[in-house]
Protein backbone atom coordinates (compact mmCIF):
# COMPACT_ATOMS: atom_id res chain seq x y z
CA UNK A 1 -25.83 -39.88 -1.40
CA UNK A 2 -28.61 -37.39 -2.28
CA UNK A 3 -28.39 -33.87 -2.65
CA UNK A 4 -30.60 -33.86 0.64
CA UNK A 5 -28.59 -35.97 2.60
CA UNK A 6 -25.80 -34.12 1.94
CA UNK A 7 -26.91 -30.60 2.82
CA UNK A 8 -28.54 -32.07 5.89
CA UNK A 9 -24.80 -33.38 6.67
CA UNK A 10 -23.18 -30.37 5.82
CA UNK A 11 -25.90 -28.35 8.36
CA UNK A 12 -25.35 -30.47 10.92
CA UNK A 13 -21.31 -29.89 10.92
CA UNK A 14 -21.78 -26.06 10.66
CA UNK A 15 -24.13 -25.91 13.68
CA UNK A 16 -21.86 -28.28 15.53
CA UNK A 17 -18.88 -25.64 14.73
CA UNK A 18 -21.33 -22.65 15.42
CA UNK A 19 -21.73 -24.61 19.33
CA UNK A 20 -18.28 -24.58 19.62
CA UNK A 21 -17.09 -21.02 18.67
CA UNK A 22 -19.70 -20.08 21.25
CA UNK A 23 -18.40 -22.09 23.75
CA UNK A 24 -14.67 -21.07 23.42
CA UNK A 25 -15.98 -17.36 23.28
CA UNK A 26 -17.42 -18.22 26.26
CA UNK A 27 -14.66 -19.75 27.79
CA UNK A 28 -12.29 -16.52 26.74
CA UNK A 29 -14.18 -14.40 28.24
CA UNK A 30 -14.97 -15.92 31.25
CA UNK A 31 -10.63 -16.60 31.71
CA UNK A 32 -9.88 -13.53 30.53
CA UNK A 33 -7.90 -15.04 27.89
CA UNK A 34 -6.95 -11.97 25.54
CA UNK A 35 -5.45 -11.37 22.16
CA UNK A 36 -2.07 -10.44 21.64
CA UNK A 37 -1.52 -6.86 20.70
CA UNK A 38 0.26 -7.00 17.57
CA UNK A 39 2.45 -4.33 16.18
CA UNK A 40 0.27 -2.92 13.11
CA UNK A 41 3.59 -0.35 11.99
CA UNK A 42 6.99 -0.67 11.71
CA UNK A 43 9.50 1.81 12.48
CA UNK A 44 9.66 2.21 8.34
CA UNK A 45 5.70 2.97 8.57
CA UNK A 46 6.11 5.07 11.03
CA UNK A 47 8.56 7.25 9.37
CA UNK A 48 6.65 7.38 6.29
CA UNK A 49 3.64 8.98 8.36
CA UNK A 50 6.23 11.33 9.81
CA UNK A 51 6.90 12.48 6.68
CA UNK A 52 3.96 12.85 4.69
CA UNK A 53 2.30 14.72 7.79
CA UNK A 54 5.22 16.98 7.68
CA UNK A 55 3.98 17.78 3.33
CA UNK A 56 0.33 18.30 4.74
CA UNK A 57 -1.42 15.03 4.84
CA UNK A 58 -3.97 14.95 7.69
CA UNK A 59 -3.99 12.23 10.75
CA UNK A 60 -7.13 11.42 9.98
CA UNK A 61 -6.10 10.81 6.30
CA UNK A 62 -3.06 8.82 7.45
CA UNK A 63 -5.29 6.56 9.76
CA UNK A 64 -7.71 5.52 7.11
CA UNK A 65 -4.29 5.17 4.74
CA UNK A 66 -2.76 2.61 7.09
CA UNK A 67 -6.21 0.98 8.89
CA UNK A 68 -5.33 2.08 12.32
CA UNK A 69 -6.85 4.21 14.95
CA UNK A 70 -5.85 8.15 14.71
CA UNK A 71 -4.49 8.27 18.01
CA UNK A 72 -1.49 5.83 16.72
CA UNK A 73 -0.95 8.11 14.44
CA UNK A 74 -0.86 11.26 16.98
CA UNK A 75 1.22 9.05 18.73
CA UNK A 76 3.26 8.23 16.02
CA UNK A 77 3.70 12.35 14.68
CA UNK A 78 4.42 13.30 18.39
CA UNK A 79 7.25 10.66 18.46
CA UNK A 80 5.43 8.75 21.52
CA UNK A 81 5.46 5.55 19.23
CA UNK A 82 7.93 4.94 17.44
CA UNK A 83 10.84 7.42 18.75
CA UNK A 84 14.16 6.29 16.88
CA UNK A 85 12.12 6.10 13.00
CA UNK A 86 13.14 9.55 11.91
């Protein structure tokens, strides 16, 4: 098989999977068919924030630290999330 053959081949399969990622985005969206919300922390996270916002480190520090959005961590410092990690 020639190297033209081939990457002709090979373009044809990635527009064919290209077609049908757009079509099951479609289809999620249109069924409201949603991700599940996973738990980014655990309770031993959660206490480590605790702590090193307690020595000074900022929220905003802490979010970029961990790759989650600030408020977590708000929610996390005012013991909304999280309430039994000490």
């Amino acid at each position: 098989m020639s190297a033209n053959a081939l990457i002709y081949q090979l373009s044809n399969y990635i527009s064919g999977l290209e077609s049908e990622v757009a079509d099951l985005r479609d289809k999620a969206n249109t069924t409201g068919i949603k991700r599940a919300n996973r738990k980014k922390l655990d309770r031993f996270a959660a206490s480590d924030i605790r702590q090193m916002h307690r020595t000074g480190v900022s929220q905003r520090a802490l979010a970029d630290i961990y790759d989650v959005n600030p408020a977590t961590i708000s929610r996390i410092v005012r013991g909304i999330y999280h309430k039994n990690a000490v």
